[in-house]
N, C-alpha and C. Protein backbone atom coordinates (compact mmCIF):
# COMPACT_ATOMS: atom_id res chain seq x y z
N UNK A 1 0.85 -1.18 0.00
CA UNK A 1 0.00 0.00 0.00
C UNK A 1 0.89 1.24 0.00
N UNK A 2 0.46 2.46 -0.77
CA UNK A 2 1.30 3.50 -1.17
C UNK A 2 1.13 4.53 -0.25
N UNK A 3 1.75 5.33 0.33
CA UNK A 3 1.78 6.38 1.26
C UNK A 3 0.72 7.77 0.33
N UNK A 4 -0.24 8.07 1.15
CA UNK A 4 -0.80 9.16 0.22
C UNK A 4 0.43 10.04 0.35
N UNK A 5 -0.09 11.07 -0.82
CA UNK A 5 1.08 12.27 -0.80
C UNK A 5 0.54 13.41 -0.17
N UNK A 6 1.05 14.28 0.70
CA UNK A 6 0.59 15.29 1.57
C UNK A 6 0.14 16.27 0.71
N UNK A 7 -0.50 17.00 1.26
CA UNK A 7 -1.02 18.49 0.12
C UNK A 7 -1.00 19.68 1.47
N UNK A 8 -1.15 20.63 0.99
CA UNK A 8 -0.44 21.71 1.74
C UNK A 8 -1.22 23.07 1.45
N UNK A 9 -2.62 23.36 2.11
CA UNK A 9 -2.87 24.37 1.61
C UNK A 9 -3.46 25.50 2.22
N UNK A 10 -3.43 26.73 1.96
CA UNK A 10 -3.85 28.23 2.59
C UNK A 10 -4.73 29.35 1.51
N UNK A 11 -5.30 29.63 2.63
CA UNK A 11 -6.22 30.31 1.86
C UNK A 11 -6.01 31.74 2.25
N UNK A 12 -6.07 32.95 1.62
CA UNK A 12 -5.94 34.37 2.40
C UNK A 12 -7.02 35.50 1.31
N UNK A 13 -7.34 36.44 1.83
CA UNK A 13 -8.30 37.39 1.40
C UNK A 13 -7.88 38.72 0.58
N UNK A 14 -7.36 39.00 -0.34
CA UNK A 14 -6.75 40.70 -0.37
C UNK A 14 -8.16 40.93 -0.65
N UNK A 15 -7.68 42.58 0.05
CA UNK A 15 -8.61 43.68 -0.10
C UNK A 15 -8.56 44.03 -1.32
N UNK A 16 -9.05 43.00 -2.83
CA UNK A 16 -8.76 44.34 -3.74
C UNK A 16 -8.97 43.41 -4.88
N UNK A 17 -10.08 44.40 -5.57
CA UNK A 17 -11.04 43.28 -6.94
C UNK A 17 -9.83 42.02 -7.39
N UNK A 18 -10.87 40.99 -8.01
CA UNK A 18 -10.46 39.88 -8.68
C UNK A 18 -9.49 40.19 -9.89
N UNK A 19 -9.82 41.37 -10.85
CA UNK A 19 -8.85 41.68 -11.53
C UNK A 19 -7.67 42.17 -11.39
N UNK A 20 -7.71 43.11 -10.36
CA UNK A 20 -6.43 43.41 -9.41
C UNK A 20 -5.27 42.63 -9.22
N UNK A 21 -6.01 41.55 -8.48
CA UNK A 21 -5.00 40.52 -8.10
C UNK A 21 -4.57 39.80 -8.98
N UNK A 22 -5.68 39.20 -10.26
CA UNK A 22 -5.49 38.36 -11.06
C UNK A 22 -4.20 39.29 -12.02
N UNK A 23 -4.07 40.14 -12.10
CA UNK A 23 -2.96 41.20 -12.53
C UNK A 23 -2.00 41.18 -12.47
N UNK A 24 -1.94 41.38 -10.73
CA UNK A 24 -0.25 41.30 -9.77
C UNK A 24 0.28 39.75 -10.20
N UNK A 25 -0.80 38.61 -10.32
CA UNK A 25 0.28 37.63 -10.47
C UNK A 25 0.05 37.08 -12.14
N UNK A 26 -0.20 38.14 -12.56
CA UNK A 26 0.20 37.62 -14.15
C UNK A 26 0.97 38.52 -15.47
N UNK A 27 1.23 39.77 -14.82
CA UNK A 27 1.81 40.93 -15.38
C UNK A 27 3.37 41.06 -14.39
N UNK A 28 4.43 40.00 -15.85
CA UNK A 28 5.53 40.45 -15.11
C UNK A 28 6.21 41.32 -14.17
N UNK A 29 5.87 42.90 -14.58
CA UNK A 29 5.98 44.32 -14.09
C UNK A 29 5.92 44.01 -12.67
N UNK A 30 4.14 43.52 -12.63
CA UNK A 30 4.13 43.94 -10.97
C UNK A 30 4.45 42.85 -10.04
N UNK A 31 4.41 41.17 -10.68
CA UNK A 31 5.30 40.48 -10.21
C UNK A 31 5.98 40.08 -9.48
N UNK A 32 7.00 40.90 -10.04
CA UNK A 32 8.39 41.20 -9.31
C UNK A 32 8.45 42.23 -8.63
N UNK A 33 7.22 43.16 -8.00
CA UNK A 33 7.46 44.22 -7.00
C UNK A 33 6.56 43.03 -5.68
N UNK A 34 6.12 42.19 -5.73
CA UNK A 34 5.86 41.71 -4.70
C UNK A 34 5.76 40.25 -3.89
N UNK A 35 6.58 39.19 -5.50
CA UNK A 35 6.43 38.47 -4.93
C UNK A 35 7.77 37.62 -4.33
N UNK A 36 7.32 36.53 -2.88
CA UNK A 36 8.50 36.29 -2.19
C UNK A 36 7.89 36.74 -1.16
N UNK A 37 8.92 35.52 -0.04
CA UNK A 37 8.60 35.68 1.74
C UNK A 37 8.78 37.26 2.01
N UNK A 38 8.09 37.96 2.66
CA UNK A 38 7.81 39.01 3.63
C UNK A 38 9.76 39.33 3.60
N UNK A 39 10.14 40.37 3.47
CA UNK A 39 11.28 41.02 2.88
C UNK A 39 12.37 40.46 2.20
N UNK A 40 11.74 39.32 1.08
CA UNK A 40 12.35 39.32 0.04
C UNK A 40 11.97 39.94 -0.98
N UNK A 41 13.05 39.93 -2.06
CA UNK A 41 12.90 40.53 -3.24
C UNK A 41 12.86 39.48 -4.87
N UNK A 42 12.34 39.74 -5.43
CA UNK A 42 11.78 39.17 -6.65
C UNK A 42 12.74 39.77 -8.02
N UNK A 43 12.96 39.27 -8.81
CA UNK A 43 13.88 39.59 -10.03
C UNK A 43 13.07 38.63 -11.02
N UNK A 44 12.59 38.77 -12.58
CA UNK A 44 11.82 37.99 -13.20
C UNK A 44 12.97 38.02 -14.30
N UNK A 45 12.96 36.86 -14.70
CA UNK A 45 14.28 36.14 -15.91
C UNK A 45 13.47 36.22 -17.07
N UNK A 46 12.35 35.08 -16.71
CA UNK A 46 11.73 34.49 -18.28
C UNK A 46 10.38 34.99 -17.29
N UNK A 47 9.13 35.39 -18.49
CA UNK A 47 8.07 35.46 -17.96
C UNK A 47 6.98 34.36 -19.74
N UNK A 48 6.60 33.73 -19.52
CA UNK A 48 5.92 33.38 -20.41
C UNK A 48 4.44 32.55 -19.98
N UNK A 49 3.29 33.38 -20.17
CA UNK A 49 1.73 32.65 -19.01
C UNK A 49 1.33 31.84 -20.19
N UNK A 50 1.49 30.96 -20.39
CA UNK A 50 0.52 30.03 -21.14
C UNK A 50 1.15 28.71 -20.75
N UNK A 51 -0.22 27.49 -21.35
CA UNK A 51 0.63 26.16 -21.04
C UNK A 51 1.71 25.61 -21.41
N UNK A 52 2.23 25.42 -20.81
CA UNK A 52 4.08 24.94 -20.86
C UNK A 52 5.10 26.09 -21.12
N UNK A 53 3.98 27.70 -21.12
CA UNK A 53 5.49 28.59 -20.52
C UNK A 53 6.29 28.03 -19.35
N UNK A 54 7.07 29.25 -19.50
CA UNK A 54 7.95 29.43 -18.37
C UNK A 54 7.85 30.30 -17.51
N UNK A 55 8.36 30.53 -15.88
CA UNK A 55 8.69 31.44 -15.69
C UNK A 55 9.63 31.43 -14.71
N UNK A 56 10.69 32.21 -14.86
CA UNK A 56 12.27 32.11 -14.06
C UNK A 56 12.56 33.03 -13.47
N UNK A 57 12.79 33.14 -12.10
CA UNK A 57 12.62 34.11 -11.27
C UNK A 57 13.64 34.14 -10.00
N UNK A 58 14.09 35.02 -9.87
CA UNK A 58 15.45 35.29 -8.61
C UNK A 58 14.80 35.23 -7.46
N UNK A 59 14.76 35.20 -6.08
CA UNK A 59 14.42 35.56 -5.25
C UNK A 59 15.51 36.21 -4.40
N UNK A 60 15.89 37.20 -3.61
CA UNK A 60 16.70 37.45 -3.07
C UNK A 60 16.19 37.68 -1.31
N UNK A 61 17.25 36.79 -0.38
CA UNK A 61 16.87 36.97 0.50
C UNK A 61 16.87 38.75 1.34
N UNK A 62 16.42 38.62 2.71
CA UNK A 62 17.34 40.12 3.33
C UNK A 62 18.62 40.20 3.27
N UNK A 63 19.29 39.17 3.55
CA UNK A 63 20.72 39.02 4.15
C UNK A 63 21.63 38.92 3.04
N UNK A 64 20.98 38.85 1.56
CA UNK A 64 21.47 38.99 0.06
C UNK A 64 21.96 37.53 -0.64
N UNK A 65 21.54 36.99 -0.13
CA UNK A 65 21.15 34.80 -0.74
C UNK A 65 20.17 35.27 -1.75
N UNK A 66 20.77 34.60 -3.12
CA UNK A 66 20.38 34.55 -4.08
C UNK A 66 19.30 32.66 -3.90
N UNK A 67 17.89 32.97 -4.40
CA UNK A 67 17.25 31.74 -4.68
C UNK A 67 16.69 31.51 -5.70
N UNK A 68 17.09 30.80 -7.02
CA UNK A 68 16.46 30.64 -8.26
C UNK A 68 15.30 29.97 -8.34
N UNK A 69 14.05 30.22 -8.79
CA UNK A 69 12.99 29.48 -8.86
C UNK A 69 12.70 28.99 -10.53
N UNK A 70 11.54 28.03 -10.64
CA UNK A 70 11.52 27.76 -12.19
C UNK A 70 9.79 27.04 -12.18
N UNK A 71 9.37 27.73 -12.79
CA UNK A 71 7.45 27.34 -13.15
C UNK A 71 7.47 26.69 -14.22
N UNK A 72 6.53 26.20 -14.24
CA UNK A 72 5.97 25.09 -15.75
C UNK A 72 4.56 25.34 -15.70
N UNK A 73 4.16 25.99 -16.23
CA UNK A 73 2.84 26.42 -16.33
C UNK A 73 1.87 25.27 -17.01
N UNK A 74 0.94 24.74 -16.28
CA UNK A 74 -0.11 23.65 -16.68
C UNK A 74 -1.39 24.44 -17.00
N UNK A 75 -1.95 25.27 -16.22
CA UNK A 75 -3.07 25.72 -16.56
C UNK A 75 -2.98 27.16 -16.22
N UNK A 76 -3.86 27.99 -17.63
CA UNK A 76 -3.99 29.42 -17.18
C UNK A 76 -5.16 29.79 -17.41
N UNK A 77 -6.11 29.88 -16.45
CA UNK A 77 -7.76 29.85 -16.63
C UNK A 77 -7.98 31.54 -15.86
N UNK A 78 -7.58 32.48 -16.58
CA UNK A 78 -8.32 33.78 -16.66
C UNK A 78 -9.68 33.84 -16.31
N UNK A 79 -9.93 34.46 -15.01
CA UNK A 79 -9.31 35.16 -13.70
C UNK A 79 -9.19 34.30 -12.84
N UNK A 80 -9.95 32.60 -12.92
CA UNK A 80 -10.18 32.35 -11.59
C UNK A 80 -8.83 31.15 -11.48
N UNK A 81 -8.03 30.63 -12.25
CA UNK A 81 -7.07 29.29 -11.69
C UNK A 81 -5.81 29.42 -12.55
N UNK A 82 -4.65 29.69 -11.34
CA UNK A 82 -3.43 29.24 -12.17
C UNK A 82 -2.97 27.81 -11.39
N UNK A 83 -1.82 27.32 -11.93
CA UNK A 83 -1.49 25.59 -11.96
C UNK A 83 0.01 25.79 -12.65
N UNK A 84 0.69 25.29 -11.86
CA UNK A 84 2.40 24.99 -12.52
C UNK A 84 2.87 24.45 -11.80
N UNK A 85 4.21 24.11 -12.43
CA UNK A 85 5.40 22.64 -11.74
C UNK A 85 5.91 23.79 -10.82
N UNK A 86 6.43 23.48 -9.89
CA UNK A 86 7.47 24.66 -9.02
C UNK A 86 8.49 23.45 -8.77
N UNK A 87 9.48 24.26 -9.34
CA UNK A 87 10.57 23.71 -8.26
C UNK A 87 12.23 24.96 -8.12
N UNK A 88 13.11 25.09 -8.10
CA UNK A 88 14.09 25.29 -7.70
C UNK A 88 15.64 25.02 -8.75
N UNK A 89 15.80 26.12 -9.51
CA UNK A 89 16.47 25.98 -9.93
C UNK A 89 18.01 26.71 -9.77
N UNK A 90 18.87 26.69 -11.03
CA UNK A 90 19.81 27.95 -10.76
C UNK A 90 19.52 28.85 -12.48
N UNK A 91 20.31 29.69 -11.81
CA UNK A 91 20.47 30.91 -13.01
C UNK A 91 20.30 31.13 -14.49
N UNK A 92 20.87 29.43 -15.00
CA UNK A 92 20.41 28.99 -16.46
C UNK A 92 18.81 28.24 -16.03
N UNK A 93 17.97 28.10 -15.71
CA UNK A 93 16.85 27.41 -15.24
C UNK A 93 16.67 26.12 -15.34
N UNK A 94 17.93 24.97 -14.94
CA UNK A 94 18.06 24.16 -14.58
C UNK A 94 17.29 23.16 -13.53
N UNK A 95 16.90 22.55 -12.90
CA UNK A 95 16.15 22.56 -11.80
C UNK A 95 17.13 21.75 -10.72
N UNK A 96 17.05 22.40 -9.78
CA UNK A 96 18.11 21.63 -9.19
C UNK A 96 17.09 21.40 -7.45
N UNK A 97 17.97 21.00 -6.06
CA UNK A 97 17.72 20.89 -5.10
C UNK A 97 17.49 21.75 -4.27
N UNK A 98 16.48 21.97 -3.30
CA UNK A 98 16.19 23.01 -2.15
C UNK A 98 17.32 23.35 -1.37
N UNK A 99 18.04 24.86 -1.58
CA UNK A 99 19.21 25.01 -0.77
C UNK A 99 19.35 24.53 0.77
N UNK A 100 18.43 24.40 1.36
CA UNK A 100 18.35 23.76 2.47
C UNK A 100 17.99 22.95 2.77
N UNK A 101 17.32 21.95 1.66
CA UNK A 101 16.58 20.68 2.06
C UNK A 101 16.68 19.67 1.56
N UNK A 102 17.96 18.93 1.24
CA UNK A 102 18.20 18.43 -0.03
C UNK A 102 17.69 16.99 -0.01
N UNK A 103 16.38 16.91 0.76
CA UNK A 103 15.36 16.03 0.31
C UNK A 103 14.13 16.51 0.18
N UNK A 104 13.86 17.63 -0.20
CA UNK A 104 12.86 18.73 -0.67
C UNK A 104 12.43 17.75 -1.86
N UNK A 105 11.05 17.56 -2.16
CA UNK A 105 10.81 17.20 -3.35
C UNK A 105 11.32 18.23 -4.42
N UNK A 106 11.84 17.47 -5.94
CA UNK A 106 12.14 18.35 -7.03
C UNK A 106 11.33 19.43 -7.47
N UNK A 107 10.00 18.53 -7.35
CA UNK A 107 8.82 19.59 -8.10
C UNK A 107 7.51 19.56 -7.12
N UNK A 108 6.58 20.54 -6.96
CA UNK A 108 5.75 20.62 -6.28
C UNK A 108 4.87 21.13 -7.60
N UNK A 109 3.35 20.64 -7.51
CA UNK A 109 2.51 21.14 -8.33
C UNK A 109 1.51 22.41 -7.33
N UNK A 110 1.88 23.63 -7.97
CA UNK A 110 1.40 24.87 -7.16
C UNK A 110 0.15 25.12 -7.84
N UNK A 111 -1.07 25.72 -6.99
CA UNK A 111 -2.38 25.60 -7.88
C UNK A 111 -3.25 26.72 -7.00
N UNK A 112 -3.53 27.70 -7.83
CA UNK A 112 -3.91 28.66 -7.22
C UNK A 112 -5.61 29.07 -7.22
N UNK A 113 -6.64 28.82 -6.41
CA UNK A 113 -8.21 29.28 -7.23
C UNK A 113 -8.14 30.48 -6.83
N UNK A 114 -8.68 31.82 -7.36
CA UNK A 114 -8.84 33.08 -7.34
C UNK A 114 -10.52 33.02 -7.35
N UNK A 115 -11.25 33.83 -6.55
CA UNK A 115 -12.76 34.22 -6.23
C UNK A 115 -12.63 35.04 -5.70
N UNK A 116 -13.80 36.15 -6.91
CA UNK A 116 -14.56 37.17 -5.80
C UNK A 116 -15.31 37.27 -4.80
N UNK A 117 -14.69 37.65 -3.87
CA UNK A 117 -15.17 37.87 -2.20
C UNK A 117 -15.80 39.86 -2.58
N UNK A 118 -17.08 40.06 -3.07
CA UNK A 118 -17.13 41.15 -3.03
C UNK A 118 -16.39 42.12 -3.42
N UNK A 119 -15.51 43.04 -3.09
CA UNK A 119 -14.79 43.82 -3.24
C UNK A 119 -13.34 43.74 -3.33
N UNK A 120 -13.41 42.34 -2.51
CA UNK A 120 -11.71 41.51 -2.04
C UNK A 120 -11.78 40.12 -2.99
N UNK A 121 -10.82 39.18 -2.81
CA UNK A 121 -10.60 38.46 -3.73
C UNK A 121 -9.39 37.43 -2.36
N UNK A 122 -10.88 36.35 -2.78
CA UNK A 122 -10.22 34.96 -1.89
C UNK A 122 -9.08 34.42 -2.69
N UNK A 123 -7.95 33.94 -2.40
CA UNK A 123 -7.00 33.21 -2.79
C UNK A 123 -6.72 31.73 -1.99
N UNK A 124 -6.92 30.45 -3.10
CA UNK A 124 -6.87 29.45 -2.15
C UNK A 124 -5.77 29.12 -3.10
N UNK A 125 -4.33 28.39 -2.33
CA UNK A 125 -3.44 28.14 -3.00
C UNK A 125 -2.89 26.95 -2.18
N UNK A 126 -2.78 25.68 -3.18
CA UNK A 126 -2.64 24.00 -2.64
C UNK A 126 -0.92 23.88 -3.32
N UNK A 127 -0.26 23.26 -2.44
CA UNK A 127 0.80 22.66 -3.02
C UNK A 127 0.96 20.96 -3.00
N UNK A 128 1.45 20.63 -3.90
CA UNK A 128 1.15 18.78 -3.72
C UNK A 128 2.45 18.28 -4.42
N UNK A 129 3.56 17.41 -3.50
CA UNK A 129 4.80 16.94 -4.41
C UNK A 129 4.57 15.82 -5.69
N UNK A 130 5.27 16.21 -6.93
CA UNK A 130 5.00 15.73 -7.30
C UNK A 130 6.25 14.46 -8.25
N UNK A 131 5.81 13.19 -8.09
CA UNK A 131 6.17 12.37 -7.98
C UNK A 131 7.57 12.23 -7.58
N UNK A 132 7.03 12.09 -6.16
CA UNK A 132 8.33 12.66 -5.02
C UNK A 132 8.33 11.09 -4.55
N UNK A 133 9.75 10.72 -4.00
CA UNK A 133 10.08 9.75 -3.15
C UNK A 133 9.04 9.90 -1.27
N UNK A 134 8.82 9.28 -0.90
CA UNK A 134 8.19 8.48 0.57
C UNK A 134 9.23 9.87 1.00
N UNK A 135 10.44 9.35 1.45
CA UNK A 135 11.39 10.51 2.05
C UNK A 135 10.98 12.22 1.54
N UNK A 136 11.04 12.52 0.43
CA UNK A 136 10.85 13.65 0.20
C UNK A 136 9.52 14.08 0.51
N UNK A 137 8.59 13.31 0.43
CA UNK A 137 6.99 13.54 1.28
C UNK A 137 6.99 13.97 2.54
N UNK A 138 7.90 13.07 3.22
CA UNK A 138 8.55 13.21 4.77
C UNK A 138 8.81 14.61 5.00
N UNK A 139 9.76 15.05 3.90
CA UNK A 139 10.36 16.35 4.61
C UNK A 139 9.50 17.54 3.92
N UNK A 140 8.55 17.37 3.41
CA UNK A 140 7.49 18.45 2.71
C UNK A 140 6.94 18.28 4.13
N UNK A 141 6.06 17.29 4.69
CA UNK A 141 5.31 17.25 5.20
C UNK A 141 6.00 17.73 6.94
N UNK A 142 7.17 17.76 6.98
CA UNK A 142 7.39 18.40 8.30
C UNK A 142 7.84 19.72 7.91
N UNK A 143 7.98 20.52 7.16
CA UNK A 143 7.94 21.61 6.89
C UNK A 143 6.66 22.52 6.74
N UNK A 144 5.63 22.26 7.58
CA UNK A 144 4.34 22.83 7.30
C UNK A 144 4.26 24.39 7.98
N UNK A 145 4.91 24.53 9.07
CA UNK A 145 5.10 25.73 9.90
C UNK A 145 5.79 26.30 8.75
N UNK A 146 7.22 26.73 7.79
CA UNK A 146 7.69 27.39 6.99
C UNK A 146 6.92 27.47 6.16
N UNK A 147 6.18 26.52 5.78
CA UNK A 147 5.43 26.69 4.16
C UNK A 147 4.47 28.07 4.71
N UNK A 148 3.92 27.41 5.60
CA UNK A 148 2.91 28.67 6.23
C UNK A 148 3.04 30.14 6.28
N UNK A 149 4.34 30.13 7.21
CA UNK A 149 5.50 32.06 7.19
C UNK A 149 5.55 32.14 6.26
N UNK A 150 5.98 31.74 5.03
CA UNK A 150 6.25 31.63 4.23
C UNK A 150 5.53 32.37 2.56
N UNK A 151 4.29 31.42 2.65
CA UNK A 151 3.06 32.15 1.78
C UNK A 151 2.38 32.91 2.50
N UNK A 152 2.58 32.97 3.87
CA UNK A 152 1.97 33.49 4.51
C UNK A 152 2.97 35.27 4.28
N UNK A 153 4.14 35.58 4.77
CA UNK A 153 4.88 36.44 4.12
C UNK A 153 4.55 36.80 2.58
N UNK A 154 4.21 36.12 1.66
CA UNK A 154 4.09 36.59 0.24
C UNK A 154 2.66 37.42 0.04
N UNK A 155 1.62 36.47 0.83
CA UNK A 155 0.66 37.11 0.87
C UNK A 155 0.20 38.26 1.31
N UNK A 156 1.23 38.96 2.32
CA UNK A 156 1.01 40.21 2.94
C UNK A 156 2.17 41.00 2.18
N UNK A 157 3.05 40.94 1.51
CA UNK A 157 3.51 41.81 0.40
C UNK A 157 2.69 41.76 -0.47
N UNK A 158 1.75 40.77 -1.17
CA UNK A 158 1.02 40.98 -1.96
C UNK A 158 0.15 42.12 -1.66
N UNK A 159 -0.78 41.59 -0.35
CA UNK A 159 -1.63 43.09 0.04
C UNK A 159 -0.85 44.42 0.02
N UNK A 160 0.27 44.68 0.78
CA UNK A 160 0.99 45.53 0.89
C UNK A 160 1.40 46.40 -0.57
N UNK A 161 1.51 45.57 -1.61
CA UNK A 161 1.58 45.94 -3.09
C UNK A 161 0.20 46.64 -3.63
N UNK A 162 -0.70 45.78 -3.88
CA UNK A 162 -1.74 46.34 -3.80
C UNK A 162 -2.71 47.40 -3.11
N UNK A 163 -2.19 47.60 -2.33
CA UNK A 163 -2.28 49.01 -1.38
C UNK A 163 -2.04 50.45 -1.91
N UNK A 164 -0.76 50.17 -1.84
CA UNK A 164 0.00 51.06 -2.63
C UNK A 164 -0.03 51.11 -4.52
N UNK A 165 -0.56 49.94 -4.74
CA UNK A 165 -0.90 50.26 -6.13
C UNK A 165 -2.18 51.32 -6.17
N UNK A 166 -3.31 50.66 -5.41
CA UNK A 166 -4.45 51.04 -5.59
C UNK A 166 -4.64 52.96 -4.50
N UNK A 167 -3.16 53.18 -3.93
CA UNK A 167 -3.12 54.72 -3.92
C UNK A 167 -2.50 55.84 -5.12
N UNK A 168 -1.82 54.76 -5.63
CA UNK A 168 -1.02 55.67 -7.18
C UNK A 168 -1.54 55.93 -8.03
């Protein structure tokens, strides 16, 4: 019998229409002004939204740690669902291992539903490894507190972006 595979997911609210948001995460530009843990910084390489684009992206920590990321875009369902491979690459968009976890699954399938909440805009976003070793399930699945800070940090630069977008 096969170990189910863990799934991993959070839901958060911005203050700020469905198109808004659906915007910030599909218009390179703004992108990279907000996304990444709570005072990191974002750098966009490749931006390409359709199925089997790409998209290649720096992350830079506070402390100035460079983290390469790499998307595989599966689904782009305008406004309400994005869907891509995530995993971790370097600089040429290679995919390589979690700098700190080097039994991190390779790839995680990231999947985002977008709904209007009125005026605000629910975000439910699932992560699920994908065809990851028993071990690498292991260490997704005890990493649930970081995953949390984590999107949980992105999600309040997101608001924080949108804030300030929607005063300019």
């Amino acid at each position: 019998m096969s170990t189910p595979t863990p799934e991993f997911t959070i839901t958060h609210t911005s203050a700020a229409p469905l198109e808004r948001v659906w915007q910030a995460w599909t218009d390179p530009k703004l992108f990279e002004q907000w996304f990444g843990p709570k005072g990191w910084s974002c750098m966009v390489k490749t931006f390409d939204l359709r199925p089997g684009g790409i998209l290649h992206s720096r992350l830079t920590t506070p402390d100035g740690q460079d983290m390469w990321a790499k998307f595989i875009y599966r689904e782009v369902k305008p406004p309400e669902k994005l869907s891509w491979e995530h995993s971790f690459s370097d600089k040429d968009g290679s995919i390589t291992r979690h700098p700190s976890h080097p039994v991190w699954p390779l790839k995680l399938i990231t999947t985002i539903i977008f709904e209007a909440a009125g005026s605000s805009t629910k975000l439910t976003l699932t992560w699920v490894p994908f065809n990851a070793s028993t071990e690498e399930c292991a260490c997704f699945e005890s990493q649930r507190q970081s995953m949390t800070q984590g999107w949980g940090g992105t999600f309040e630069q997101l608001d924080m972006f949108l804030k300030m977008q929607k005063n300019t």
